[in-house]
C-alpha atoms as a PDB file:
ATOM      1  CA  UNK A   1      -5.126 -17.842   2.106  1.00  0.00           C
ATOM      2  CA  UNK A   2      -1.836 -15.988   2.786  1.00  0.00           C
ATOM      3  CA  UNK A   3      -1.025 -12.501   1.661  1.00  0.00           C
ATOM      4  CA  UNK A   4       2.348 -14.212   0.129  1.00  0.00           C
ATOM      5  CA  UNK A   5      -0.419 -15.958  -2.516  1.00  0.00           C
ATOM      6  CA  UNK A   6      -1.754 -13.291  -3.934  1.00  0.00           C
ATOM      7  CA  UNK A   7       0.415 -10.146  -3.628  1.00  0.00           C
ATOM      8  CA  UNK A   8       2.359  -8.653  -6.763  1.00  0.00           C
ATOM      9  CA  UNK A   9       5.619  -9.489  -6.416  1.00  0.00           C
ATOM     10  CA  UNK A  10       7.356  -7.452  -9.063  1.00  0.00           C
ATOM     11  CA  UNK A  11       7.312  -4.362  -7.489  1.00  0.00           C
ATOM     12  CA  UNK A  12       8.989  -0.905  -8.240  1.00  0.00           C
ATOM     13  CA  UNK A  13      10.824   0.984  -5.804  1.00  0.00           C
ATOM     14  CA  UNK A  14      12.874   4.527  -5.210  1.00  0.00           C
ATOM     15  CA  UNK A  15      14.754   5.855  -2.149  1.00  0.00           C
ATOM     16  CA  UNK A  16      13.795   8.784  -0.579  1.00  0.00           C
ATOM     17  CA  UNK A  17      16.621  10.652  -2.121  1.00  0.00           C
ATOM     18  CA  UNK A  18      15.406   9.848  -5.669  1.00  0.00           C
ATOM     19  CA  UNK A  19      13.736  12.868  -7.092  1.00  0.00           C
ATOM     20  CA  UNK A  20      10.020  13.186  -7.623  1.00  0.00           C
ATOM     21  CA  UNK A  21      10.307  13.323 -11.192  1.00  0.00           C
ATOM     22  CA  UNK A  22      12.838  10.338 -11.133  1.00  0.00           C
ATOM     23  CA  UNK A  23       9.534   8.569  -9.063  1.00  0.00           C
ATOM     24  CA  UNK A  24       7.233   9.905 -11.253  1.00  0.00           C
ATOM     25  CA  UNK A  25       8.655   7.776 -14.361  1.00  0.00           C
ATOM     26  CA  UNK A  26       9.353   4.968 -12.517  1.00  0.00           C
ATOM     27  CA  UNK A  27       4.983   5.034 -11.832  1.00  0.00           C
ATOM     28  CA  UNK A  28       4.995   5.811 -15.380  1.00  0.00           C
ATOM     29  CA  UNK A  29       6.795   2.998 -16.757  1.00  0.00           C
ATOM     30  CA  UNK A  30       5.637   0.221 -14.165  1.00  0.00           C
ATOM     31  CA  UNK A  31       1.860   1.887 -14.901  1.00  0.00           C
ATOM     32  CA  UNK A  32       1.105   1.691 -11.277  1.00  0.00           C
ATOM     33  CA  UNK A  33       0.358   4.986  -9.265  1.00  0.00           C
ATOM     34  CA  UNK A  34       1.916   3.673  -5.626  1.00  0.00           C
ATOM     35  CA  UNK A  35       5.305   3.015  -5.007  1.00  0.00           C
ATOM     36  CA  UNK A  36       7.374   1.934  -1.814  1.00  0.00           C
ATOM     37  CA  UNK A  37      10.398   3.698  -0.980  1.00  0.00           C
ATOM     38  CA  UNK A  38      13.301   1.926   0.500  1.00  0.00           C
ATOM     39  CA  UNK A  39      16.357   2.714   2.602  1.00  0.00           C
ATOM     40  CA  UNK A  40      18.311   1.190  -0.206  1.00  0.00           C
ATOM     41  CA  UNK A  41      18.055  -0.725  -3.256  1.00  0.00           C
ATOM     42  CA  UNK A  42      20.016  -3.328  -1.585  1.00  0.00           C
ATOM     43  CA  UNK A  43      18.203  -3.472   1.387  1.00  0.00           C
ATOM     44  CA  UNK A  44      15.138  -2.754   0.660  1.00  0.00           C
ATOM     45  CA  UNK A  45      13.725  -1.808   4.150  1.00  0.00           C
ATOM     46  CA  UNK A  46      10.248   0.056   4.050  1.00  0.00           C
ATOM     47  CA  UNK A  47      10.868   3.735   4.992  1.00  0.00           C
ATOM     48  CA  UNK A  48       7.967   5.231   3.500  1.00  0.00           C
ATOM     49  CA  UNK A  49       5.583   4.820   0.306  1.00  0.00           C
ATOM     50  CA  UNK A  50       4.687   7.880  -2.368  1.00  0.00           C
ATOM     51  CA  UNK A  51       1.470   7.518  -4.752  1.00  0.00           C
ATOM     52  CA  UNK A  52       1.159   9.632  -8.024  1.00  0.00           C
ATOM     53  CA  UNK A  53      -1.285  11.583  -6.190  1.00  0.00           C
ATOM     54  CA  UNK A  54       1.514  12.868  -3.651  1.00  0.00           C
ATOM     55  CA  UNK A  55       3.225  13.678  -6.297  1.00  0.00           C
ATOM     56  CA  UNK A  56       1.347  15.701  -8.006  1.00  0.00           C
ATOM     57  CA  UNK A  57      -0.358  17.456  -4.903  1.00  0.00           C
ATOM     58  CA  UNK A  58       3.331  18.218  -3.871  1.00  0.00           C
ATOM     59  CA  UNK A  59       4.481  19.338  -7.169  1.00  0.00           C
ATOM     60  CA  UNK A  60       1.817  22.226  -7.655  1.00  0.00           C
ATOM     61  CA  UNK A  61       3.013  23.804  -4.646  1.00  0.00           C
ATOM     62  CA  UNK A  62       7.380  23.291  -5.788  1.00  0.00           C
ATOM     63  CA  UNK A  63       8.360  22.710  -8.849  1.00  0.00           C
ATOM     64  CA  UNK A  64      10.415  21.287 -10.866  1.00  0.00           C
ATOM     65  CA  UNK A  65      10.014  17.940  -9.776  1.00  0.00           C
ATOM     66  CA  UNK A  66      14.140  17.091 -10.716  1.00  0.00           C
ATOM     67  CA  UNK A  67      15.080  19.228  -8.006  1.00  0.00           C
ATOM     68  CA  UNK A  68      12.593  17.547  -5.288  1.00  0.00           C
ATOM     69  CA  UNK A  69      13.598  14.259  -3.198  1.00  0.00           C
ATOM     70  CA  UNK A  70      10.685  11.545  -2.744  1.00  0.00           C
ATOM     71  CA  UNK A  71      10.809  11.850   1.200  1.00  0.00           C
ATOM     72  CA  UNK A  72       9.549  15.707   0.843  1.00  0.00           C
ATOM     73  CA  UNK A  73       6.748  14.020  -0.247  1.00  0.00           C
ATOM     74  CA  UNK A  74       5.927  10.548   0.915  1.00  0.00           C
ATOM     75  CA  UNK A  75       3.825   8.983   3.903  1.00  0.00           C
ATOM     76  CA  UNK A  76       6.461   7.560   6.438  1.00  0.00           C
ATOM     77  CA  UNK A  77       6.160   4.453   8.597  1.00  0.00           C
ATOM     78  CA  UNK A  78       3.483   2.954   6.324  1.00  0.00           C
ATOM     79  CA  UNK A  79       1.435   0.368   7.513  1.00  0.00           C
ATOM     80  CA  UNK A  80       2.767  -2.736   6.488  1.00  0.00           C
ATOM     81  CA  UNK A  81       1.740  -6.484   6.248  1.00  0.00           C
ATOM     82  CA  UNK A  82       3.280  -9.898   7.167  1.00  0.00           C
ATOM     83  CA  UNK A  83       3.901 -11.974   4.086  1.00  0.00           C
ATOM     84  CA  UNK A  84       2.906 -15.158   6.001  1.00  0.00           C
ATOM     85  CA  UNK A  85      -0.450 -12.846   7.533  1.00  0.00           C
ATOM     86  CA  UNK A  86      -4.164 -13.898   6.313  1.00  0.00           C
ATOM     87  CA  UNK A  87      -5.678 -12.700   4.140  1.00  0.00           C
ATOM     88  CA  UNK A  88      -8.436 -11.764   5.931  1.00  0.00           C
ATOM     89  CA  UNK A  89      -5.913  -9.866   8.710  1.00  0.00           C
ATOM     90  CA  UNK A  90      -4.667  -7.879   5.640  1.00  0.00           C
ATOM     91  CA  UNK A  91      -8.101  -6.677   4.505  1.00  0.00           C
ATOM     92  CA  UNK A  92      -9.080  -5.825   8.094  1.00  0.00           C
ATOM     93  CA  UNK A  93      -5.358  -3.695   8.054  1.00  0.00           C
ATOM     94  CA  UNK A  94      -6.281  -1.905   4.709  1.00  0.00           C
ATOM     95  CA  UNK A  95     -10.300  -1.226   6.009  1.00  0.00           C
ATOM     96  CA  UNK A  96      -8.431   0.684   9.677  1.00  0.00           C
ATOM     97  CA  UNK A  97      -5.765   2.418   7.237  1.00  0.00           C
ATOM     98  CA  UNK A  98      -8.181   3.375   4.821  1.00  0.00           C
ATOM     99  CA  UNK A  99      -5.336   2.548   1.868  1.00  0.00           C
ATOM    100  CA  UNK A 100      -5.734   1.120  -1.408  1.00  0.00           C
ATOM    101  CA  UNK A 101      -2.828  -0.805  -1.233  1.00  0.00           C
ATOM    102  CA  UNK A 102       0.352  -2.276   1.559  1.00  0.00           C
ATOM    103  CA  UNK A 103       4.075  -2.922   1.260  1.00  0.00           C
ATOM    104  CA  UNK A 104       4.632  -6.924   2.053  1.00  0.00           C
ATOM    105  CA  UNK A 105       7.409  -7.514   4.147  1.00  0.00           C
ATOM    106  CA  UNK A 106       9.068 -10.823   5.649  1.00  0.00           C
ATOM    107  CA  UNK A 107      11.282 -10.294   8.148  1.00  0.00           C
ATOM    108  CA  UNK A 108      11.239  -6.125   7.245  1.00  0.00           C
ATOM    109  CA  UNK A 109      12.481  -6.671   3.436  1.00  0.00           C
ATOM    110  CA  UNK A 110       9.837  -5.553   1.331  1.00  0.00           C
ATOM    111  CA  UNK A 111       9.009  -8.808  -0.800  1.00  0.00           C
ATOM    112  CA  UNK A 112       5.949  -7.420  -2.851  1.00  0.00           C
ATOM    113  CA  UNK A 113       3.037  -5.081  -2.611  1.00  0.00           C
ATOM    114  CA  UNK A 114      -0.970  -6.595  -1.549  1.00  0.00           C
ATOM    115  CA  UNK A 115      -3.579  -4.060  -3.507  1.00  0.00           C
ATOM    116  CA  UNK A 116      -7.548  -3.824  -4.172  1.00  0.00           C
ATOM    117  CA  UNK A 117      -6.646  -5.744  -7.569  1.00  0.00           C
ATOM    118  CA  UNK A 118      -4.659  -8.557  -6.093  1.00  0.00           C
ATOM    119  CA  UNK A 119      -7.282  -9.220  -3.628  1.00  0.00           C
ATOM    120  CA  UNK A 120     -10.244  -8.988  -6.031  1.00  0.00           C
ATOM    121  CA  UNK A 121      -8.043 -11.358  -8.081  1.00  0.00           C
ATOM    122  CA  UNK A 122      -8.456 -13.700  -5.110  1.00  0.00           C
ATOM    123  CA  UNK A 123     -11.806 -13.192  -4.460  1.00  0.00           C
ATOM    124  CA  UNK A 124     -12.769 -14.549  -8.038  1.00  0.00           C
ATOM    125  CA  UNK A 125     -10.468 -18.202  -7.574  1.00  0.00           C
ATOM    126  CA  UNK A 126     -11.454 -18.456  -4.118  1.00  0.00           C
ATOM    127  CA  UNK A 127     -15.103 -18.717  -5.587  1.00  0.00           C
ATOM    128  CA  UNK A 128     -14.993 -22.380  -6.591  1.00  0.00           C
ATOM    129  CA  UNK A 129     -14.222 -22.808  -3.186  1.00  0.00           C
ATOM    130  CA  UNK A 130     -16.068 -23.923  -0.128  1.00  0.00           C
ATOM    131  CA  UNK A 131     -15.796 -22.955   3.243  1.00  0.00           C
ATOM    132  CA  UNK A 132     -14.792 -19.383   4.784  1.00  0.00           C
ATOM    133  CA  UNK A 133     -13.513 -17.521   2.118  1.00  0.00           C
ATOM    134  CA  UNK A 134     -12.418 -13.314   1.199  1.00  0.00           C
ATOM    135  CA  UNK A 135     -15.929 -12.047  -0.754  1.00  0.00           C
ATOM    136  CA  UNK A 136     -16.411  -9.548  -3.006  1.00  0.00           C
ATOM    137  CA  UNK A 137     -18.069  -7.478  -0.005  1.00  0.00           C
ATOM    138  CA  UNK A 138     -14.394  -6.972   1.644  1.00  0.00           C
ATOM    139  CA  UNK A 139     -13.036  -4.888  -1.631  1.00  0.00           C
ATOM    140  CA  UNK A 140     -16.439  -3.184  -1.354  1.00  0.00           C
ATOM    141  CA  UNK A 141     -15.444  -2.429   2.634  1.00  0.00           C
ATOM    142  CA  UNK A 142     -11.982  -1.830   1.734  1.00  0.00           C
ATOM    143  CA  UNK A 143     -13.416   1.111  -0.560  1.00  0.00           C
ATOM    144  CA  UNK A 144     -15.840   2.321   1.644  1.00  0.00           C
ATOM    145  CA  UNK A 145     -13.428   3.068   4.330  1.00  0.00           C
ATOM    146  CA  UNK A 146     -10.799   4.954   2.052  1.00  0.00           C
ATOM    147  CA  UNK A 147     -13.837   6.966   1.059  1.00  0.00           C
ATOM    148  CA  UNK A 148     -15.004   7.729   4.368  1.00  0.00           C
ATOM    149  CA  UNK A 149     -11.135   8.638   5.330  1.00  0.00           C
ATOM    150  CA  UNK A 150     -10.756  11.226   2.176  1.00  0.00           C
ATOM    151  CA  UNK A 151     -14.232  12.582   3.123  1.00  0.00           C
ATOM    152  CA  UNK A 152     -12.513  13.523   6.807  1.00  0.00           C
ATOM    153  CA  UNK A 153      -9.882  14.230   5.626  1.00  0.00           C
ATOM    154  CA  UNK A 154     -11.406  16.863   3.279  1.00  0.00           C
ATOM    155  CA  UNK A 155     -13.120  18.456   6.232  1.00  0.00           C
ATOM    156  CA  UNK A 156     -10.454  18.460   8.416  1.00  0.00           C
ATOM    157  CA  UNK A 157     -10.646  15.727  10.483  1.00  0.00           C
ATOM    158  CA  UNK A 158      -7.441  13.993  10.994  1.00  0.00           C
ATOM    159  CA  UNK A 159      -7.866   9.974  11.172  1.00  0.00           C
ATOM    160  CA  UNK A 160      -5.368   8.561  13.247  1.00  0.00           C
ATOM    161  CA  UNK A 161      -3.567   5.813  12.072  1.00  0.00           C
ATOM    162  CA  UNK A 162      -0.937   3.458  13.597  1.00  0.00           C
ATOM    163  CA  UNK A 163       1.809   2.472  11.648  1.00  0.00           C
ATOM    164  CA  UNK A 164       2.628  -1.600  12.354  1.00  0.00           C
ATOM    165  CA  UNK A 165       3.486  -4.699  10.609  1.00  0.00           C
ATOM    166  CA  UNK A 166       0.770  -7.559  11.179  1.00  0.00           C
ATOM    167  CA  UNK A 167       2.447 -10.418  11.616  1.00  0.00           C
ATOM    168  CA  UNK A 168      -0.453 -12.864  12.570  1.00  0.00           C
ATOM    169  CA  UNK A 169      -4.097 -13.330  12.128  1.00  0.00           C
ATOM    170  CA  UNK A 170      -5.731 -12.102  15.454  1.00  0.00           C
ATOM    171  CA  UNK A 171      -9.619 -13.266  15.041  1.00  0.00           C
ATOM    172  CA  UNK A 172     -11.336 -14.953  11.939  1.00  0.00           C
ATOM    173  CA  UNK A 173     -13.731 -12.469   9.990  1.00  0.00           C
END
């Protein structure tokens, strides 16, 4: 199964010059708490992605949020995933990154977002299947390692990550 099968295509953006509280009610409205940011709405090349919980971490320190632009607060060079990638390649990205949820890009446009909900989703039709398939035990993985890389973090312990785009499947799981 491809990432392009199951990811969410309808997917809010900002720029990094859109204020935080300009972000925050685009989260609001689209109820989802992660959100890429772009170069431009025309564009729409990945620069960086900003979750409500940036926000708000970033917000106690500075307010008002008006006066605050998205990029004072959000991760840059996300990891990324391959539209035409596995599905399989895409949980293995998420488990190393220790993130709920990727940008999808095809050919560096963003083109929708994969999360913990679309791949559960997949999980559950991919049951009446037969042969290799994503199981319920990858979400619980996927978890797992976010967990573990809030934990360190909470200690102290930096993880370090890699920014990249996966672009094929390297080995079957």
């Amino acid at each position: 199964m491809k990432v392009s099968e199951c990811m969410t295509t309808d997917t809010s953006v900002c720029v990094a010059e859109s204020s935080c509280a300009a972000a925050g009610e685009i989260m609001r409205r689209s109820q989802s708490g992660f959100m890429p940011v772009v170069d431009s709405l025309k564009n729409k090349r990945v620069v960086g992605v900003v979750t409500d919980r940036d926000l708000m971490l970033h917000l106690v320190r500075q307010p008002p949020a008006r006066h605050i632009p998205v990029k004072t607060c959000m991760t840059k060079a996300p990891t990324l995933i391959a539209a035409d990638a596995d599905l399989e390649e895409a949980i293995r990205v998420m488990k190393r990154a220790a993130v709920p949820q990727l940008p999808v890009v095809d050919d560096g446009v963003l083109v929708g977002v994969l999360s913990l909900l679309d791949i559960a989703l997949a999980v559950r039709r991919q049951w009446a299947y037969v042969g290799p398939n994503v199981t319920d035990n990858h979400v619980t993985e996927i978890i797992e390692a976010i967990a573990v890389a809030r934990a360190a973090a909470q200690n102290g312990h930096a993880l370090l990550r890699k920014p990249k785009t996966v672009k094929r499947k390297v080995r079957s799981l």
